[in-house]
C-alpha atoms as a PDB file:
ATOM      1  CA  UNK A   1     -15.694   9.788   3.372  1.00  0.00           C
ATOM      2  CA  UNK A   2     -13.293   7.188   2.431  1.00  0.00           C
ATOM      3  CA  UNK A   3      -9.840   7.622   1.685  1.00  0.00           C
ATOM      4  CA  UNK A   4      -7.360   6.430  -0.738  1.00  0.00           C
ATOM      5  CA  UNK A   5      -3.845   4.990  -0.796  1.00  0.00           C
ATOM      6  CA  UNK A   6      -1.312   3.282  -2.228  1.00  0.00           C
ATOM      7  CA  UNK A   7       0.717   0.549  -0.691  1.00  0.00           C
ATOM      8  CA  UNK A   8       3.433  -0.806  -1.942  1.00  0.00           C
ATOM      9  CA  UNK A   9       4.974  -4.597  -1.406  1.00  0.00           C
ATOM     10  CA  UNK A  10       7.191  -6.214  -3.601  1.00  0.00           C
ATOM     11  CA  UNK A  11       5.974  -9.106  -5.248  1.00  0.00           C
ATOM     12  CA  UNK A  12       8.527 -11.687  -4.548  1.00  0.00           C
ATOM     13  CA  UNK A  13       7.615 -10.877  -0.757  1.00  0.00           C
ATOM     14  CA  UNK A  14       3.875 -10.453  -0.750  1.00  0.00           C
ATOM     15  CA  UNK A  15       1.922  -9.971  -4.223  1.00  0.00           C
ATOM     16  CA  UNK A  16      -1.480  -9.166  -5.328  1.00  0.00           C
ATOM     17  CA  UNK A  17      -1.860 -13.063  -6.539  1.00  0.00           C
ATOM     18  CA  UNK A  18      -0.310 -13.424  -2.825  1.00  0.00           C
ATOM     19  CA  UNK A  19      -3.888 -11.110  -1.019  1.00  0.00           C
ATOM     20  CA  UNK A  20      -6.279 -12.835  -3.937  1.00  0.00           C
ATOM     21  CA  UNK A  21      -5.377 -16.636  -2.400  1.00  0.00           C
ATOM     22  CA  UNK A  22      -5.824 -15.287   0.993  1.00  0.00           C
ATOM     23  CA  UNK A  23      -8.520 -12.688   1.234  1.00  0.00           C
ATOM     24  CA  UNK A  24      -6.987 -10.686   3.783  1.00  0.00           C
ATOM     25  CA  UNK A  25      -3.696  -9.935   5.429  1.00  0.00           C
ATOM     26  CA  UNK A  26      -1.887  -7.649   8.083  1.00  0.00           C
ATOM     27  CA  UNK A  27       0.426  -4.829   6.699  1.00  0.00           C
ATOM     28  CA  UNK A  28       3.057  -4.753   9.046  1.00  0.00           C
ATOM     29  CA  UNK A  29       6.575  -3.613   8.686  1.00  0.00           C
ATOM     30  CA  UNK A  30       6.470  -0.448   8.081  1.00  0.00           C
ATOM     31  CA  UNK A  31       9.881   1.589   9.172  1.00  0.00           C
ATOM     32  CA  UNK A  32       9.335   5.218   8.008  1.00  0.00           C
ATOM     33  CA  UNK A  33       7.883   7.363  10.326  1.00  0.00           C
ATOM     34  CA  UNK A  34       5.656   9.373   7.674  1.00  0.00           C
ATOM     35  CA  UNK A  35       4.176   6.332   6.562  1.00  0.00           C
ATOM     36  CA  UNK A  36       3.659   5.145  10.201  1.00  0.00           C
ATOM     37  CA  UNK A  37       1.685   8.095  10.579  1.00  0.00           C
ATOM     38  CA  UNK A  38      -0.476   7.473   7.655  1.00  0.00           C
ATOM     39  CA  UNK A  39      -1.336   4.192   9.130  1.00  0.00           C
ATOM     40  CA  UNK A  40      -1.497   4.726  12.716  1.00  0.00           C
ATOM     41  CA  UNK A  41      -3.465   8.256  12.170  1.00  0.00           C
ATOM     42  CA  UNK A  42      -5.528   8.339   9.059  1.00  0.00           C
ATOM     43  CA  UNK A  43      -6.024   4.973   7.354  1.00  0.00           C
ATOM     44  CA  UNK A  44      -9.737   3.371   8.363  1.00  0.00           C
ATOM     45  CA  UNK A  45     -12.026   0.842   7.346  1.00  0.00           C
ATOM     46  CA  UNK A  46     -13.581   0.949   3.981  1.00  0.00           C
ATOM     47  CA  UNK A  47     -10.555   3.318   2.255  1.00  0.00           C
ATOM     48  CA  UNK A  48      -9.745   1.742  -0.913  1.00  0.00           C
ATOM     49  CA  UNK A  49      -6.275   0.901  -1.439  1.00  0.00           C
ATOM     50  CA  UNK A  50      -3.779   0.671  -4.930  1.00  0.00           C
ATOM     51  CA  UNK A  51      -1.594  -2.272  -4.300  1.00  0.00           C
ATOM     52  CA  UNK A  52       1.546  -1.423  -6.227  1.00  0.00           C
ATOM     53  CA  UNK A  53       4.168  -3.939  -6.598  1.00  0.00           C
ATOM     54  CA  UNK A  54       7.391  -2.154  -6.172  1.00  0.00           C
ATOM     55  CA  UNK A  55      10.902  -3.850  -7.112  1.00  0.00           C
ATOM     56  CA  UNK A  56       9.108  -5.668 -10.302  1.00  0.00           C
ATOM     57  CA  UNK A  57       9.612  -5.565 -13.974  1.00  0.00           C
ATOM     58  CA  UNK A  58       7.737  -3.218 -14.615  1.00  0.00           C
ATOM     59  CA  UNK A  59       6.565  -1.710 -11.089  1.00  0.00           C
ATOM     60  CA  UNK A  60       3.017  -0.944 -10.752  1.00  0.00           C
ATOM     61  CA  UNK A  61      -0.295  -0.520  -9.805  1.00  0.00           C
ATOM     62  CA  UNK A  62      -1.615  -4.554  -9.734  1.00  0.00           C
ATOM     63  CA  UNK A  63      -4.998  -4.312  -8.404  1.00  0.00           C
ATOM     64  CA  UNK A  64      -6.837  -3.164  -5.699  1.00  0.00           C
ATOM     65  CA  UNK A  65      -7.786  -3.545  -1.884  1.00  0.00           C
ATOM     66  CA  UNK A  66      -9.135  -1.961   0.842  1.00  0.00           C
ATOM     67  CA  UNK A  67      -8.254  -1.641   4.477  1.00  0.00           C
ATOM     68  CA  UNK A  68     -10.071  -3.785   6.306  1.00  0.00           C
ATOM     69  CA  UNK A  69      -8.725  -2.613  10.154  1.00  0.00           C
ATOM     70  CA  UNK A  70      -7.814   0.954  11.173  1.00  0.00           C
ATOM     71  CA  UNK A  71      -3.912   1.448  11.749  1.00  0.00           C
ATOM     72  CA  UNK A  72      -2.917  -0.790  15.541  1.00  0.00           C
ATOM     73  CA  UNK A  73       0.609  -1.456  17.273  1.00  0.00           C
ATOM     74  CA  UNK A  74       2.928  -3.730  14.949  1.00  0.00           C
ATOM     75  CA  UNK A  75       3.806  -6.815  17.354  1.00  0.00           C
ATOM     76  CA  UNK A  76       6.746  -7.419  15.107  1.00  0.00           C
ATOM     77  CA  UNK A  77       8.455  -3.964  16.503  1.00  0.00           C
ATOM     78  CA  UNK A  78       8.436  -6.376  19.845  1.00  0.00           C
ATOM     79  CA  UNK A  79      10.064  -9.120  18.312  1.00  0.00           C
ATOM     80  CA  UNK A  80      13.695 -10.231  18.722  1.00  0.00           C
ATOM     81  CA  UNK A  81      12.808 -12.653  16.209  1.00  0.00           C
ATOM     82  CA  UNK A  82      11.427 -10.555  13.448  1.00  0.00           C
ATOM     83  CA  UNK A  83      13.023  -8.678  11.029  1.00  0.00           C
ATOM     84  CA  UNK A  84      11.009  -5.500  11.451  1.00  0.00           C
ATOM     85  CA  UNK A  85      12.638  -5.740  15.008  1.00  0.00           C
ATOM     86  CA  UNK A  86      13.170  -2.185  16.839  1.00  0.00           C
ATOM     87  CA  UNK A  87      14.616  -2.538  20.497  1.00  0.00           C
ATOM     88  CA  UNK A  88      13.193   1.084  21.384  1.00  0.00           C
ATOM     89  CA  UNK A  89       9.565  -0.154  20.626  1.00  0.00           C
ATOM     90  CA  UNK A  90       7.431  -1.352  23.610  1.00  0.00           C
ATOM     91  CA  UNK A  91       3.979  -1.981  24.749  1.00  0.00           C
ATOM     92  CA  UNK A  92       3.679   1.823  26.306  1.00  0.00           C
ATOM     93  CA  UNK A  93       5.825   3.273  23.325  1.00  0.00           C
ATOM     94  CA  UNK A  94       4.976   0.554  20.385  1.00  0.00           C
ATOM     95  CA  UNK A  95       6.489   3.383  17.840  1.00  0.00           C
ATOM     96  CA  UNK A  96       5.360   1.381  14.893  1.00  0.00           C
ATOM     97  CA  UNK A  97       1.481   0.729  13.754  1.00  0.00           C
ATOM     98  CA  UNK A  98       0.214  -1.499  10.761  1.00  0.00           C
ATOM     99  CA  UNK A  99      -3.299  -1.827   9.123  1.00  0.00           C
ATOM    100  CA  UNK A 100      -5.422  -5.331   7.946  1.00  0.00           C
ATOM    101  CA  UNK A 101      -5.422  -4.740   3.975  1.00  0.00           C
ATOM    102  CA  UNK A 102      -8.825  -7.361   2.213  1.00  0.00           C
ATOM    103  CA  UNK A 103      -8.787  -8.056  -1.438  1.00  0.00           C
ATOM    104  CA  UNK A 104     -10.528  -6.413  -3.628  1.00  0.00           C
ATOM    105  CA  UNK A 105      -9.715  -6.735  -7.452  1.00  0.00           C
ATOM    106  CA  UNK A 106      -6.557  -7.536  -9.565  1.00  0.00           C
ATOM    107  CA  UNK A 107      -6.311  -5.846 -12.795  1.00  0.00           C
ATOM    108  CA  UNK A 108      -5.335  -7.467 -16.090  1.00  0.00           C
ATOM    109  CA  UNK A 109      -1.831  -6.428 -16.153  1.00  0.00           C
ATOM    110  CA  UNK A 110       0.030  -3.995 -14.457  1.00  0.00           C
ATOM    111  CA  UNK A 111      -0.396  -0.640 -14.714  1.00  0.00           C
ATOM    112  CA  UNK A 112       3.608   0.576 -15.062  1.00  0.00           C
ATOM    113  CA  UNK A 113       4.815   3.510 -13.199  1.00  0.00           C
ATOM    114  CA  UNK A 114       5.743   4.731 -16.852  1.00  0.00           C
ATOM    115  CA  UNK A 115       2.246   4.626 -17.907  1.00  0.00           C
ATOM    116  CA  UNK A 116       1.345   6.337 -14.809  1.00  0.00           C
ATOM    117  CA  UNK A 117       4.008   8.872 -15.176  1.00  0.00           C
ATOM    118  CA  UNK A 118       2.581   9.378 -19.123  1.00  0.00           C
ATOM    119  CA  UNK A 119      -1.072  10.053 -18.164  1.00  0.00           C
ATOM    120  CA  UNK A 120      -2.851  13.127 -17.860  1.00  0.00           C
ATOM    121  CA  UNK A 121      -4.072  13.961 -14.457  1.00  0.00           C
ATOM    122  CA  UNK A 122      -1.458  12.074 -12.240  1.00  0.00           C
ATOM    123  CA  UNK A 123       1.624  14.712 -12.765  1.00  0.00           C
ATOM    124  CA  UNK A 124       0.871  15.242  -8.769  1.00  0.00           C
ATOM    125  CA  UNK A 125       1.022  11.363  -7.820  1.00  0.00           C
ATOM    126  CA  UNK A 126       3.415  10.631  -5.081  1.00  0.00           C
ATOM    127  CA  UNK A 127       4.525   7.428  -6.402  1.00  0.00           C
ATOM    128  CA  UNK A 128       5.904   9.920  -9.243  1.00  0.00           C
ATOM    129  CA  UNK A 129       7.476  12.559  -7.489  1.00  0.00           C
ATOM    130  CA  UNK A 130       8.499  10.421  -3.949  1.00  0.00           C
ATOM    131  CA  UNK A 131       8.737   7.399  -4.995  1.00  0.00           C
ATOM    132  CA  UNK A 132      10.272   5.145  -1.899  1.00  0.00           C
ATOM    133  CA  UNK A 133       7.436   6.262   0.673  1.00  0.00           C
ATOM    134  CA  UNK A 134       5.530   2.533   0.905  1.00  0.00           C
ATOM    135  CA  UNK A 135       2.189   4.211   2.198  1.00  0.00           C
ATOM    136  CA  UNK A 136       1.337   7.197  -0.065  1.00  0.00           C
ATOM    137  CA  UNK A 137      -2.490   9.175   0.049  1.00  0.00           C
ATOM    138  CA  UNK A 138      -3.881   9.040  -3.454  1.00  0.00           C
ATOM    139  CA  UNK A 139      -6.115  11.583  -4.389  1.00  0.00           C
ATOM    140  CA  UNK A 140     -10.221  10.459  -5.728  1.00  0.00           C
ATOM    141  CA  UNK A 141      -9.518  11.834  -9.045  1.00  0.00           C
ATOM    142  CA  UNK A 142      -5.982   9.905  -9.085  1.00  0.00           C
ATOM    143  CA  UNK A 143      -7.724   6.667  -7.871  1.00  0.00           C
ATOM    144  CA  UNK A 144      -9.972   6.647 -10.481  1.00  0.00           C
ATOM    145  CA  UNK A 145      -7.781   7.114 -13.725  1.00  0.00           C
ATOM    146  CA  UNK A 146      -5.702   4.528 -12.387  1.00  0.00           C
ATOM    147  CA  UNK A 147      -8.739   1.825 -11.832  1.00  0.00           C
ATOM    148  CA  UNK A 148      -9.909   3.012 -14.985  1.00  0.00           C
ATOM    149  CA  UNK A 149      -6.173   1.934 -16.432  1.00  0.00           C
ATOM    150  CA  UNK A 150      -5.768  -0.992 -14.701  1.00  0.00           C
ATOM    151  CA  UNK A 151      -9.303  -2.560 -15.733  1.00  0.00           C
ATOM    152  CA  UNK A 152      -8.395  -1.533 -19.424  1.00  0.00           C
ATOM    153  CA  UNK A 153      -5.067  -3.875 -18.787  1.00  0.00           C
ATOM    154  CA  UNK A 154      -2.619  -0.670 -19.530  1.00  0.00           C
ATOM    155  CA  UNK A 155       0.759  -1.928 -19.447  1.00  0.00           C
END
């Protein structure tokens, strides 16, 4: 049975628009160890995905994807070079995993995290109550009142 998530990227960095143009991408980057675990653990293919831009005016859910490769070591823990950069990491400890995230639909407009902290049914959300955690599981009945905002163009 699939899962659900949100992930969250701010737009000025990587945007819905950003995963439309190119199909597919690698979520890597991730630097909190509860959302490592949701990645490296529990995220597989075919688990739809609410890709939330975070940092924007208004944040919110923008449209949707789904991961496209289960949760595998994040080179860019190995990487002098990157900014995601952690000395302890290494190939027999890589302590930090990402996932592939495809496109799947952008909505209208964005669906705020005011509207989603107005609507019946989502009291419970994460992205409400714990809001900096960048990979958050989203319940069905969650996922589908926000899809069923999003594709109505709720602002």
């Amino acid at each position: 049975m699939p899962r659900n998530w949100l992930l969250k990227s701010e737009p000025e960095v990587y945007s819905i628009d950003d995963l439309q143009r190119d199909g597919q991408t690698t979520w890597e980057g991730v630097r909190n160890y509860q959302a490592r675990n949701f990645l490296r653990d529990d995220a597989q293919p075919g688990d739809r995905v609410l890709y939330y831009h975070s940092n924007a005016d208004p944040p919110g859910v923008a449209g949707l994807a789904t991961v496209a490769r289960a949760g595998y070591p994040d080179p860019t823990a190995r990487d002098s070079e990157s900014d995601y950069f952690d000395p302890k990491a290494s190939d027999q400890d890589p302590r930090w995993y990402m996932i592939d995230v495809a496109f799947a639909e952008k909505f209208p407009g964005v669906v705020s995290l005011d509207a989603l902290r107005q609507t019946p049914g989502l009291e419970k959300m994460l992205v409400i109550n714990k809001s900096r955690l960048s990979v958050q599981p989203v319940t069905d009945e969650e996922f589908e009142i926000v899809v069923r905002l999003g594709r109505q163009g709720s602002a």
